[in-house]
N, C-alpha and C. Protein backbone atom coordinates (compact mmCIF):
# COMPACT_ATOMS: atom_id res chain seq x y z
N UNK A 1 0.83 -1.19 0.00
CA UNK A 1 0.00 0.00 0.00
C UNK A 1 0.87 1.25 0.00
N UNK A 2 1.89 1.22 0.77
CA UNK A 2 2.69 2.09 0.86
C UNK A 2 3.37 2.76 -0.09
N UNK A 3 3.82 1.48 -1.20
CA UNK A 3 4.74 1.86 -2.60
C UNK A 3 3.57 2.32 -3.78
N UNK A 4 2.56 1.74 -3.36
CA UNK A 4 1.19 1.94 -4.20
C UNK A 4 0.81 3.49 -4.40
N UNK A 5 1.09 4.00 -3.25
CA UNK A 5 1.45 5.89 -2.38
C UNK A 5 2.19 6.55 -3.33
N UNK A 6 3.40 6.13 -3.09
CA UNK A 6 4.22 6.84 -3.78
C UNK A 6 4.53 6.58 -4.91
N UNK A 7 4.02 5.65 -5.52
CA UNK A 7 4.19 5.12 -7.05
C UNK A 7 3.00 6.58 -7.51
N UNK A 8 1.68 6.65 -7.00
CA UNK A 8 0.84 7.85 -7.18
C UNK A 8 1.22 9.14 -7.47
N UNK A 9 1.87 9.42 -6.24
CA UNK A 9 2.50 10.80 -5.70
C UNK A 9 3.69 11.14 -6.92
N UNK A 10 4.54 10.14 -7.51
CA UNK A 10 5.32 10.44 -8.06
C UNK A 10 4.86 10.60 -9.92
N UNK A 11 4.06 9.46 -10.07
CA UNK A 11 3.43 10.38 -11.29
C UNK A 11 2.59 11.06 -11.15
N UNK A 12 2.01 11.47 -10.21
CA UNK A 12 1.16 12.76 -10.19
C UNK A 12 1.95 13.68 -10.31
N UNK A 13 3.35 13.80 -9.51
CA UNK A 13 4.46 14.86 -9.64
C UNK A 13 5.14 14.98 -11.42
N UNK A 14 4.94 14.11 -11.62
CA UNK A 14 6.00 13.59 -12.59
C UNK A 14 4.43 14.50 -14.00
N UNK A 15 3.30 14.13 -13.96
CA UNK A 15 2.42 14.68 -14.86
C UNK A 15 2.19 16.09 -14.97
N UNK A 16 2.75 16.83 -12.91
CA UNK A 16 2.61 18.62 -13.38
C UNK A 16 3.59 18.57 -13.78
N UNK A 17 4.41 18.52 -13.64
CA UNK A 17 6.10 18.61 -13.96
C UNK A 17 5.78 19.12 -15.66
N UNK A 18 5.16 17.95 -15.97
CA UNK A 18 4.97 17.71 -17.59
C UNK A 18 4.01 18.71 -18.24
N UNK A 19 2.85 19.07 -17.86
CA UNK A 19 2.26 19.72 -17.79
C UNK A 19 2.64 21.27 -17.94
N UNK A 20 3.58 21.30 -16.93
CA UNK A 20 4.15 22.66 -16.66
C UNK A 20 4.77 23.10 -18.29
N UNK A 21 5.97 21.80 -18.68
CA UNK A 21 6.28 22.48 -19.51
C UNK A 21 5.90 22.41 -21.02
N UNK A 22 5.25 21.72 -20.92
CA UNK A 22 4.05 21.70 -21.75
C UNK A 22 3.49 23.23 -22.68
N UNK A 23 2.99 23.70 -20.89
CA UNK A 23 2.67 25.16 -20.99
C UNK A 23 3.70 26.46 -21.39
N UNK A 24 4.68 25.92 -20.64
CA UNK A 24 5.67 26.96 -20.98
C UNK A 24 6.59 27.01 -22.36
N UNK A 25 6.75 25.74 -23.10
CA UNK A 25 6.89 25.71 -24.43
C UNK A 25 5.52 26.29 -25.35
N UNK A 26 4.97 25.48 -24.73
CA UNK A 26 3.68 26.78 -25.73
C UNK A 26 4.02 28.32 -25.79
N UNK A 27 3.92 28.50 -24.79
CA UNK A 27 4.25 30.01 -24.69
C UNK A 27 5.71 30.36 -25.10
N UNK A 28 6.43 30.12 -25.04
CA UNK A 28 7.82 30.33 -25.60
C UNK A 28 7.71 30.24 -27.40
N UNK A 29 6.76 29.28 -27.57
CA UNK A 29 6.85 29.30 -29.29
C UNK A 29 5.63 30.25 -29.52
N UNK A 30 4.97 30.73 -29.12
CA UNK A 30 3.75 32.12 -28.90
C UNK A 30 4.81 33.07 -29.42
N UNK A 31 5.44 33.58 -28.46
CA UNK A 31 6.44 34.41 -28.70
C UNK A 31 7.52 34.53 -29.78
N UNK A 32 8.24 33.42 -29.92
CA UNK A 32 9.15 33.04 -30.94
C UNK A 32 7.99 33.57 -32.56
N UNK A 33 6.88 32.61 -32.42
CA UNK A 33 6.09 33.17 -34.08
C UNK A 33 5.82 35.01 -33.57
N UNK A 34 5.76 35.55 -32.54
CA UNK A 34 4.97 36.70 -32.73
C UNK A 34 6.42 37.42 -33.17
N UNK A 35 7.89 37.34 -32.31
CA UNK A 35 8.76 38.21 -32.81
C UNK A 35 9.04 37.73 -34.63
N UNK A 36 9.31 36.21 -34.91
CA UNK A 36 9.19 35.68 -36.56
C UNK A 36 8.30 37.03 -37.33
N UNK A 37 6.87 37.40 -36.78
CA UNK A 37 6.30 38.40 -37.29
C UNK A 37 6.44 39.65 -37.75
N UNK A 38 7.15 40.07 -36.54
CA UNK A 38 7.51 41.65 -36.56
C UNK A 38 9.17 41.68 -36.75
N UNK A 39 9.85 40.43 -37.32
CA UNK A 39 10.79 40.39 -37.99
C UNK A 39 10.25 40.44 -39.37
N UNK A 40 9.83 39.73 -39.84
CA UNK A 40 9.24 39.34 -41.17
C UNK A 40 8.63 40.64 -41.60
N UNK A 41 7.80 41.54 -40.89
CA UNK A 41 7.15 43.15 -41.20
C UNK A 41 8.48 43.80 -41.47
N UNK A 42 9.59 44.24 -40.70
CA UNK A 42 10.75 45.37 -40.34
C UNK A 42 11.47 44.55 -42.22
N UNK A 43 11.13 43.22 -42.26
CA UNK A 43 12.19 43.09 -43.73
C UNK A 43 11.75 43.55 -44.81
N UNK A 44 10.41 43.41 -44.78
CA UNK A 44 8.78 44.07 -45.68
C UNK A 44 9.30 45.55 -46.15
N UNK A 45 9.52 46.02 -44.72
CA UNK A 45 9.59 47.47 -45.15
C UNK A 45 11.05 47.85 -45.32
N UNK A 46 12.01 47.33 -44.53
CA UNK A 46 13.62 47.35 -45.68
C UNK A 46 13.34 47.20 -47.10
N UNK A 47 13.02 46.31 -47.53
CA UNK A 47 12.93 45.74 -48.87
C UNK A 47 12.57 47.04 -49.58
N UNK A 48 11.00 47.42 -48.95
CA UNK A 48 10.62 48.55 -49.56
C UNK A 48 11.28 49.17 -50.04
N UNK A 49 11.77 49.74 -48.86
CA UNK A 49 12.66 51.62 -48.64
C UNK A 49 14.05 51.27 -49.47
N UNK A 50 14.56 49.87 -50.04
CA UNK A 50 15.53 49.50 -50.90
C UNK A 50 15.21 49.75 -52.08
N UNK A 51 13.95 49.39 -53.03
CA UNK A 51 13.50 49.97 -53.71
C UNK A 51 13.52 51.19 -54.10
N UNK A 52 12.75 52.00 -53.23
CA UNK A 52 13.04 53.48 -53.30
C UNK A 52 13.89 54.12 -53.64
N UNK A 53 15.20 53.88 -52.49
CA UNK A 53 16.20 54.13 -52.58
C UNK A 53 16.68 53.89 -53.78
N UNK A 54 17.03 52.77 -54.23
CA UNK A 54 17.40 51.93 -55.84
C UNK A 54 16.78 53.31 -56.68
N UNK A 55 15.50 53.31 -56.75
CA UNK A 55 14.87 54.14 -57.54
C UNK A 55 15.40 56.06 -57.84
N UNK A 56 15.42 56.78 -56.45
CA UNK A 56 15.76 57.53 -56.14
C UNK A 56 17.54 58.12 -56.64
N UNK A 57 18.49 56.27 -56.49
CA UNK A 57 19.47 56.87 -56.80
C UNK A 57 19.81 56.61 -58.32
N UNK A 58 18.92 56.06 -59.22
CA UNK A 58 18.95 55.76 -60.81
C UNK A 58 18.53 57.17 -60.82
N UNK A 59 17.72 58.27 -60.55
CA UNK A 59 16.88 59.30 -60.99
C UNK A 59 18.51 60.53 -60.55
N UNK A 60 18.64 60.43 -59.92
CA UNK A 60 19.27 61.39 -59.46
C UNK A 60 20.94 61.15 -59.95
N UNK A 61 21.44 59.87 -60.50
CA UNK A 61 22.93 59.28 -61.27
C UNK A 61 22.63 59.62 -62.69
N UNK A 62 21.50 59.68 -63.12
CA UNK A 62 21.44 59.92 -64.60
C UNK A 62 22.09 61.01 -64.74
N UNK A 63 22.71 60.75 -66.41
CA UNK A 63 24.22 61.43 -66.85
C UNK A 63 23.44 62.72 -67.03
N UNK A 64 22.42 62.99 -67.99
CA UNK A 64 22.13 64.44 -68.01
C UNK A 64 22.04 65.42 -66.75
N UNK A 65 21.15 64.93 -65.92
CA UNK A 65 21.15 65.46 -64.76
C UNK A 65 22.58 66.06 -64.03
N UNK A 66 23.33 64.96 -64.03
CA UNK A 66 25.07 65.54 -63.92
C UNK A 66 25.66 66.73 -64.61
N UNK A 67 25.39 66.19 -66.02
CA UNK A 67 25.51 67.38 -66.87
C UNK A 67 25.43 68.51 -67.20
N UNK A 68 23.57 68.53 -66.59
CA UNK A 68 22.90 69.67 -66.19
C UNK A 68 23.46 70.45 -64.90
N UNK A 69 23.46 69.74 -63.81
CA UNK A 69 24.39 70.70 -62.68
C UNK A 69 25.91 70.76 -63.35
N UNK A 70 26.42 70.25 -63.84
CA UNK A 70 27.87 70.85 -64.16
C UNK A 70 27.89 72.15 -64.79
N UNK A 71 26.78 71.93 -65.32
CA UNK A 71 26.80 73.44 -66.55
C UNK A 71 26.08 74.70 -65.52
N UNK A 72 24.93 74.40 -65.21
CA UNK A 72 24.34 74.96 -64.60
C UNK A 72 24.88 75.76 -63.07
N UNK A 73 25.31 75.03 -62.14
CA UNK A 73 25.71 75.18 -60.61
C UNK A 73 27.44 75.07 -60.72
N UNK A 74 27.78 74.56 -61.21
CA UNK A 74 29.52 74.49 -61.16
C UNK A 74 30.16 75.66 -62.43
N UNK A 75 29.37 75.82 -63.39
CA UNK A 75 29.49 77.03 -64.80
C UNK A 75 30.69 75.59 -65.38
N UNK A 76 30.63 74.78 -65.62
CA UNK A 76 31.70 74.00 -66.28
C UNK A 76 31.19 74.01 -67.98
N UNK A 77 32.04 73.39 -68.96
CA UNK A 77 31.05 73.33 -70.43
C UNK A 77 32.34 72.53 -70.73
N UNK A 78 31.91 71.73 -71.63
CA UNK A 78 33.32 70.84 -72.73
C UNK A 78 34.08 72.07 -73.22
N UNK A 79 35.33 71.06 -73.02
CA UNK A 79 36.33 72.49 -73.63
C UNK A 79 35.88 72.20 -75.28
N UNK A 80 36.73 73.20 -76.50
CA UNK A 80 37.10 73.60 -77.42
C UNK A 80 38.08 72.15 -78.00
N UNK A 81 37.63 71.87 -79.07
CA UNK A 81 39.17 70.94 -79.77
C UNK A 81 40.14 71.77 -79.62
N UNK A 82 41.10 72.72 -79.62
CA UNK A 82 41.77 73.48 -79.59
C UNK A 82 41.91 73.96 -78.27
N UNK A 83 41.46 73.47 -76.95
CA UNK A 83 42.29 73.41 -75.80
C UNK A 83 42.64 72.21 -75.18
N UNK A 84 42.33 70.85 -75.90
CA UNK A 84 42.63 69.88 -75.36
C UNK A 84 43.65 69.36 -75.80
N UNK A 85 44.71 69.08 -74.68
CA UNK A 85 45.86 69.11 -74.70
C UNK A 85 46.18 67.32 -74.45
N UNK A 86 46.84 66.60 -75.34
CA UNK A 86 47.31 65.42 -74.91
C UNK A 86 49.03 65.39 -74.35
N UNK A 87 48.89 64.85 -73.04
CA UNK A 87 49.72 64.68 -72.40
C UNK A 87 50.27 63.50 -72.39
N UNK A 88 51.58 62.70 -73.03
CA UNK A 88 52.28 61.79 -73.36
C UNK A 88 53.36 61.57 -72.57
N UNK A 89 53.74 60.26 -71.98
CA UNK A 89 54.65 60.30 -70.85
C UNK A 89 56.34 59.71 -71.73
């Protein structure tokens, strides 16, 4: 009767035990998918703003545009055939 006791007591112990973590892996993988989430959103919107960016710096590298501020904001212009000088070593 006695071992009958504690044969009880010990899987009853032995089932919260189990139980417990049971619960607490649940909840640990709760968490794990919710941050997966709001990782998976923050790459969403990198990706985006890469785009953009991509976009932004094709618009703004185009050669005329260069061209245009050289002439415009710097006063630069192609020289003359007749000032370009080849330099031979």
């Amino acid at each position: 009767m006695n071992n009958l006791r504690t044969a009880v007591i010990c899987l009853a112990a032995i089932n919260i035990v189990t139980a417990l973590g049971v619960v607490y892996n649940k909840h640990n993988s709760r968490m794990l998918f919710k941050k997966t989430r709001v990782l998976s959103s923050a790459i969403d919107r990198a990706n985006v703003d890469w785009g953009r960016l991509q976009i932004e710096e094709s618009t703004l590298a185009r050669f005329g545009r260069i061209e245009e501020l050289a002439t415009k904001d710097l006063k630069m212009r192609l020289p003359e055939h007749t000032e370009i000088k080849t330099v031979l070593k």
